[in-house]
N, C-alpha and C. Protein backbone atom coordinates (compact mmCIF):
# COMPACT_ATOMS: atom_id res chain seq x y z
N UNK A 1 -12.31 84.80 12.51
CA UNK A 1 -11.16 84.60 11.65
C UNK A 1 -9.91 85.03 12.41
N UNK A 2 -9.28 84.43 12.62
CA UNK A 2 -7.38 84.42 13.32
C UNK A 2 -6.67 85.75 12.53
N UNK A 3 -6.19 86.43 13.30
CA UNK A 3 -5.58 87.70 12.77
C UNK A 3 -4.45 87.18 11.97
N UNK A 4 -3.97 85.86 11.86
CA UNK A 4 -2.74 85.44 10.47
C UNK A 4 -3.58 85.54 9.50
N UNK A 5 -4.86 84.92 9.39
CA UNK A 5 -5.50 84.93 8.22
C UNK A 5 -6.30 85.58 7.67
N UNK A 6 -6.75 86.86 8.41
CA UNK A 6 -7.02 88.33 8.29
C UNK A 6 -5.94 88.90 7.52
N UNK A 7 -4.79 88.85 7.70
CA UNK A 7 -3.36 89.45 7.49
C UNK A 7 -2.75 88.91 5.91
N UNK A 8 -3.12 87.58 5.92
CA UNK A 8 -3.18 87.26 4.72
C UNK A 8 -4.17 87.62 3.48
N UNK A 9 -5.28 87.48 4.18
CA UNK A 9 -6.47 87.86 2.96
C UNK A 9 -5.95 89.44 2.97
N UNK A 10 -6.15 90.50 3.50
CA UNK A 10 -5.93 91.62 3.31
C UNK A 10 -4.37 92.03 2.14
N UNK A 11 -2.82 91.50 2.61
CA UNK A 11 -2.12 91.00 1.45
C UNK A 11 -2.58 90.57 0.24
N UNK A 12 -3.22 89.18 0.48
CA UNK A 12 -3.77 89.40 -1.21
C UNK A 12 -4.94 90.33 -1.81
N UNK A 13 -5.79 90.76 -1.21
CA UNK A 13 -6.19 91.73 -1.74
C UNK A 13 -5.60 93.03 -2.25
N UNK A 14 -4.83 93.33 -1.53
CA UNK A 14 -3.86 94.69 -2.17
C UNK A 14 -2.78 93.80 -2.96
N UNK A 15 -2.63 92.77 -3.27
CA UNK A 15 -1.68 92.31 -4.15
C UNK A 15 -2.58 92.27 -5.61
N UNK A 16 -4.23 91.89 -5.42
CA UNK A 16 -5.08 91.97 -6.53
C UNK A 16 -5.73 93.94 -6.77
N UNK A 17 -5.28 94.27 -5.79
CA UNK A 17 -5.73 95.77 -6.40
C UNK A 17 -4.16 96.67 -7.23
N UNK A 18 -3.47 95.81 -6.96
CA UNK A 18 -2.38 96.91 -7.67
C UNK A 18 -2.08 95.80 -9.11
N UNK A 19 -2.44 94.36 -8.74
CA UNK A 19 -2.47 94.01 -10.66
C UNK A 19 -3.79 94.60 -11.48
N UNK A 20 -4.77 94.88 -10.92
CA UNK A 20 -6.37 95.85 -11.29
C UNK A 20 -5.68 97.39 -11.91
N UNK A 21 -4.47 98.34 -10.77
CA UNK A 21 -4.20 99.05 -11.17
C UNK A 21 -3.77 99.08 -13.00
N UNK A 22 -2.54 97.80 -13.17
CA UNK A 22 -2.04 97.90 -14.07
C UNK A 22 -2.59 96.84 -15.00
N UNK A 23 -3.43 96.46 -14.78
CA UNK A 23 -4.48 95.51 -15.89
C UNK A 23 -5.28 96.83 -16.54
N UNK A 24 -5.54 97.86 -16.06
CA UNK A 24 -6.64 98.84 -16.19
C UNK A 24 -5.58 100.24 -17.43
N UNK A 25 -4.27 99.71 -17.57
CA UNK A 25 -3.31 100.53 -17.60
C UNK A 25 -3.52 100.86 -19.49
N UNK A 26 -4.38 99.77 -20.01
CA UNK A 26 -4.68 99.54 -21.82
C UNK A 26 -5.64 98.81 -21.51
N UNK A 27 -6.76 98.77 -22.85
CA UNK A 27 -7.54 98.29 -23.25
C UNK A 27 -7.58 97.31 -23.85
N UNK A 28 -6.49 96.08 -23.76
CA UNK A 28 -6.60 94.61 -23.69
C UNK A 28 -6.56 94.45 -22.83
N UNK A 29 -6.10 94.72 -21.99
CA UNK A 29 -5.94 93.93 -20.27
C UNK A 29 -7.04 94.82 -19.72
N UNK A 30 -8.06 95.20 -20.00
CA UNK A 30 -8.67 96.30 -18.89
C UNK A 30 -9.95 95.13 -18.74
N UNK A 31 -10.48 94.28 -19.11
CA UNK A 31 -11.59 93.22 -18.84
C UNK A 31 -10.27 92.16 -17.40
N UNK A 32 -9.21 92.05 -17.98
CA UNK A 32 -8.79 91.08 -16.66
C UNK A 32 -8.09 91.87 -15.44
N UNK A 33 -8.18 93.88 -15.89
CA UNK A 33 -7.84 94.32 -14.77
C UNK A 33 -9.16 94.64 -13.76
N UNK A 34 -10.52 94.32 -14.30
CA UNK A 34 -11.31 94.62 -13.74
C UNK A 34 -11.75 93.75 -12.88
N UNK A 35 -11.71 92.56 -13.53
CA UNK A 35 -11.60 91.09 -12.39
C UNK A 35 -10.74 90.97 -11.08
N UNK A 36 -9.45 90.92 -11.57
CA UNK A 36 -9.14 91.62 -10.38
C UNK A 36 -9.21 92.40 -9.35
N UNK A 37 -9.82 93.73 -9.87
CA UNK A 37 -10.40 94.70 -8.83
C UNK A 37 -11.91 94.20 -7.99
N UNK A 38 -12.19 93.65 -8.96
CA UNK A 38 -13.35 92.71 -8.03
C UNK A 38 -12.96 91.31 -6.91
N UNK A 39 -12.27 90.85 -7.43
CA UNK A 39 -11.87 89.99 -6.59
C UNK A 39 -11.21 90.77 -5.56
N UNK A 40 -10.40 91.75 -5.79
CA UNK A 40 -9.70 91.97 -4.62
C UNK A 40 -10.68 92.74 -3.52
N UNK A 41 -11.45 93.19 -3.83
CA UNK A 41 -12.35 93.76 -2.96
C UNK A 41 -13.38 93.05 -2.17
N UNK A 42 -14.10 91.77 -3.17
CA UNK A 42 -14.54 90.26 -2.25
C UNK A 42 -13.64 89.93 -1.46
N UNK A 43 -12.60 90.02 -1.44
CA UNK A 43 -11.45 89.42 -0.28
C UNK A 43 -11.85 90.00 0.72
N UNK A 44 -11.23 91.35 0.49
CA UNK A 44 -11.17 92.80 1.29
C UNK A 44 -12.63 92.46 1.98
N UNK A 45 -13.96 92.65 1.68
CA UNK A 45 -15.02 92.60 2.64
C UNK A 45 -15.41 91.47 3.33
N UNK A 46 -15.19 90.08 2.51
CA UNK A 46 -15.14 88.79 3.36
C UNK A 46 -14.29 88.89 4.62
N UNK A 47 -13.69 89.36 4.48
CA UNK A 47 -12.30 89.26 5.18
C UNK A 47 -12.73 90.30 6.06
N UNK A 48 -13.26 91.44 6.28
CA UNK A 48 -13.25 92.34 7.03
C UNK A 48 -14.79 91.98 7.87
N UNK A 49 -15.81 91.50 7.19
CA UNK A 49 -17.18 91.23 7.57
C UNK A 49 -16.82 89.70 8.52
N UNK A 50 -15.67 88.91 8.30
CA UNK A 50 -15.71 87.78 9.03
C UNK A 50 -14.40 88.16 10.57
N UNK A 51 -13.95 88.99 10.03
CA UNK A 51 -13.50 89.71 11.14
C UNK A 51 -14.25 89.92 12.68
N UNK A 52 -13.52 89.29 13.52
CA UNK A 52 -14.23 89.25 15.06
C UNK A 52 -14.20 90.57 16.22
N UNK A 53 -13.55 91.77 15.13
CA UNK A 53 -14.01 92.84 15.04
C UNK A 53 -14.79 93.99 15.22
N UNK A 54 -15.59 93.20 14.14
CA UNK A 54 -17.07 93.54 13.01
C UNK A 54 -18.34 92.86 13.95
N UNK A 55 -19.26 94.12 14.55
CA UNK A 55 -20.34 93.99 15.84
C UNK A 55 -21.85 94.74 14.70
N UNK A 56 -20.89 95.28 13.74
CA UNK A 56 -22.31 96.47 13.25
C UNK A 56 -22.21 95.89 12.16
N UNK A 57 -22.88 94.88 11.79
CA UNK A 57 -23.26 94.23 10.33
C UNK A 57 -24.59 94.67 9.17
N UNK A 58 -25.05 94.86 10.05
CA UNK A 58 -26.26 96.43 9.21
C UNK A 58 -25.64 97.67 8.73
N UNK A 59 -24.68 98.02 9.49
CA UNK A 59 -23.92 99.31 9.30
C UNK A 59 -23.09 98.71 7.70
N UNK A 60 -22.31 97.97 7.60
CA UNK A 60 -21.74 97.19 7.14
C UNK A 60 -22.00 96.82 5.87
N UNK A 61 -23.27 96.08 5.91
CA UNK A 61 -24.30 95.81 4.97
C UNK A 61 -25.06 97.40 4.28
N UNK A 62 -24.96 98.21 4.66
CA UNK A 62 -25.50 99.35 4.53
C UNK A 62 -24.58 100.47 3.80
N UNK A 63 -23.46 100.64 3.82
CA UNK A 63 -22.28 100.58 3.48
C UNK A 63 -21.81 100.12 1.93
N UNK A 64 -22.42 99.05 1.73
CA UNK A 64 -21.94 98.31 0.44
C UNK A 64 -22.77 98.17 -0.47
N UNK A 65 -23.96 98.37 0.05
CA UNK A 65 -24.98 98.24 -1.08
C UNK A 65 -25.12 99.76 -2.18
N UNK A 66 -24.75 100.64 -1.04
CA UNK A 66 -25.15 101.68 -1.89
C UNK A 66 -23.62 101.68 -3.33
N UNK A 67 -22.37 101.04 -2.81
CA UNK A 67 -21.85 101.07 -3.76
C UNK A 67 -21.69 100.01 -4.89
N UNK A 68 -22.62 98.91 -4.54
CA UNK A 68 -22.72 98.01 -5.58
C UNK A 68 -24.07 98.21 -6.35
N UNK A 69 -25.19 99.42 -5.77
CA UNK A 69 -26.03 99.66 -6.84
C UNK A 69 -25.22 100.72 -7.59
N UNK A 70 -24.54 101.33 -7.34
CA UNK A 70 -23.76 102.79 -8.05
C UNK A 70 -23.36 101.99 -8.93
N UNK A 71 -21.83 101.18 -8.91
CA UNK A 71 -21.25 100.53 -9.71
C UNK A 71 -21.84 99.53 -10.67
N UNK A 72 -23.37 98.90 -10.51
CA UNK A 72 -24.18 98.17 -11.45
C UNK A 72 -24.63 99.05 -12.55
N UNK A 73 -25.19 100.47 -12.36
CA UNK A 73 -25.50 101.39 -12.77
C UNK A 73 -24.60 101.81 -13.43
N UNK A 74 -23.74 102.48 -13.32
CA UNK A 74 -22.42 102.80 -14.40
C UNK A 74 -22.22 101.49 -14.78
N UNK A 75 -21.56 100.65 -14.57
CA UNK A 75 -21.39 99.31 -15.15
C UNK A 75 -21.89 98.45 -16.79
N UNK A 76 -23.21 99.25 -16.38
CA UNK A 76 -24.34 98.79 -17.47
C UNK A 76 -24.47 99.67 -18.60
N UNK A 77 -24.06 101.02 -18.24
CA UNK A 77 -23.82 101.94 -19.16
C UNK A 77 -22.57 101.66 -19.79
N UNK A 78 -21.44 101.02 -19.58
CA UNK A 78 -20.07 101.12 -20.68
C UNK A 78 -20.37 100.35 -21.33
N UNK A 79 -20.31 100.24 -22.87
CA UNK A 79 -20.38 99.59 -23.80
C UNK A 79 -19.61 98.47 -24.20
């Protein structure tokens, strides 16, 4: 991936983590601030895992899982 378009995805991702901030800010908007925070973070690791960079993809992969079983786990618990 071309460091313009590294540069871009990373922009919109912090452009989708600070509408997550204030989607999260009340409990009508907190279901479309959470989308956001997800999306912005699929950016964020697409973007960083397609990065020419990125040599340790086990490391990587190893890295993320433990926080997407954490977050499934709490996840499943909010009502």
């Amino acid at each position: 991936m071309s460091n313009n378009l590294l540069t871009v995805a990373y922009i919109a991702a912090s452009a989708l983590f600070i509408l997550s901030l204030g989607g999260l800010s009340n409990q009508e908007s907190a279901r479309k601030g959470n989308i956001y925070g997800i999306l912005g973070m699929l950016i964020a690791f697409v973007a960083t895992a397609l990065s020419s960079n990125v040599t340790a993809y086990l490391t990587l992969g190893g890295m993320i899982l433990p926080g997407v079983i954490i977050g499934a786990i709490v996840a499943s618990r909010v009502a």
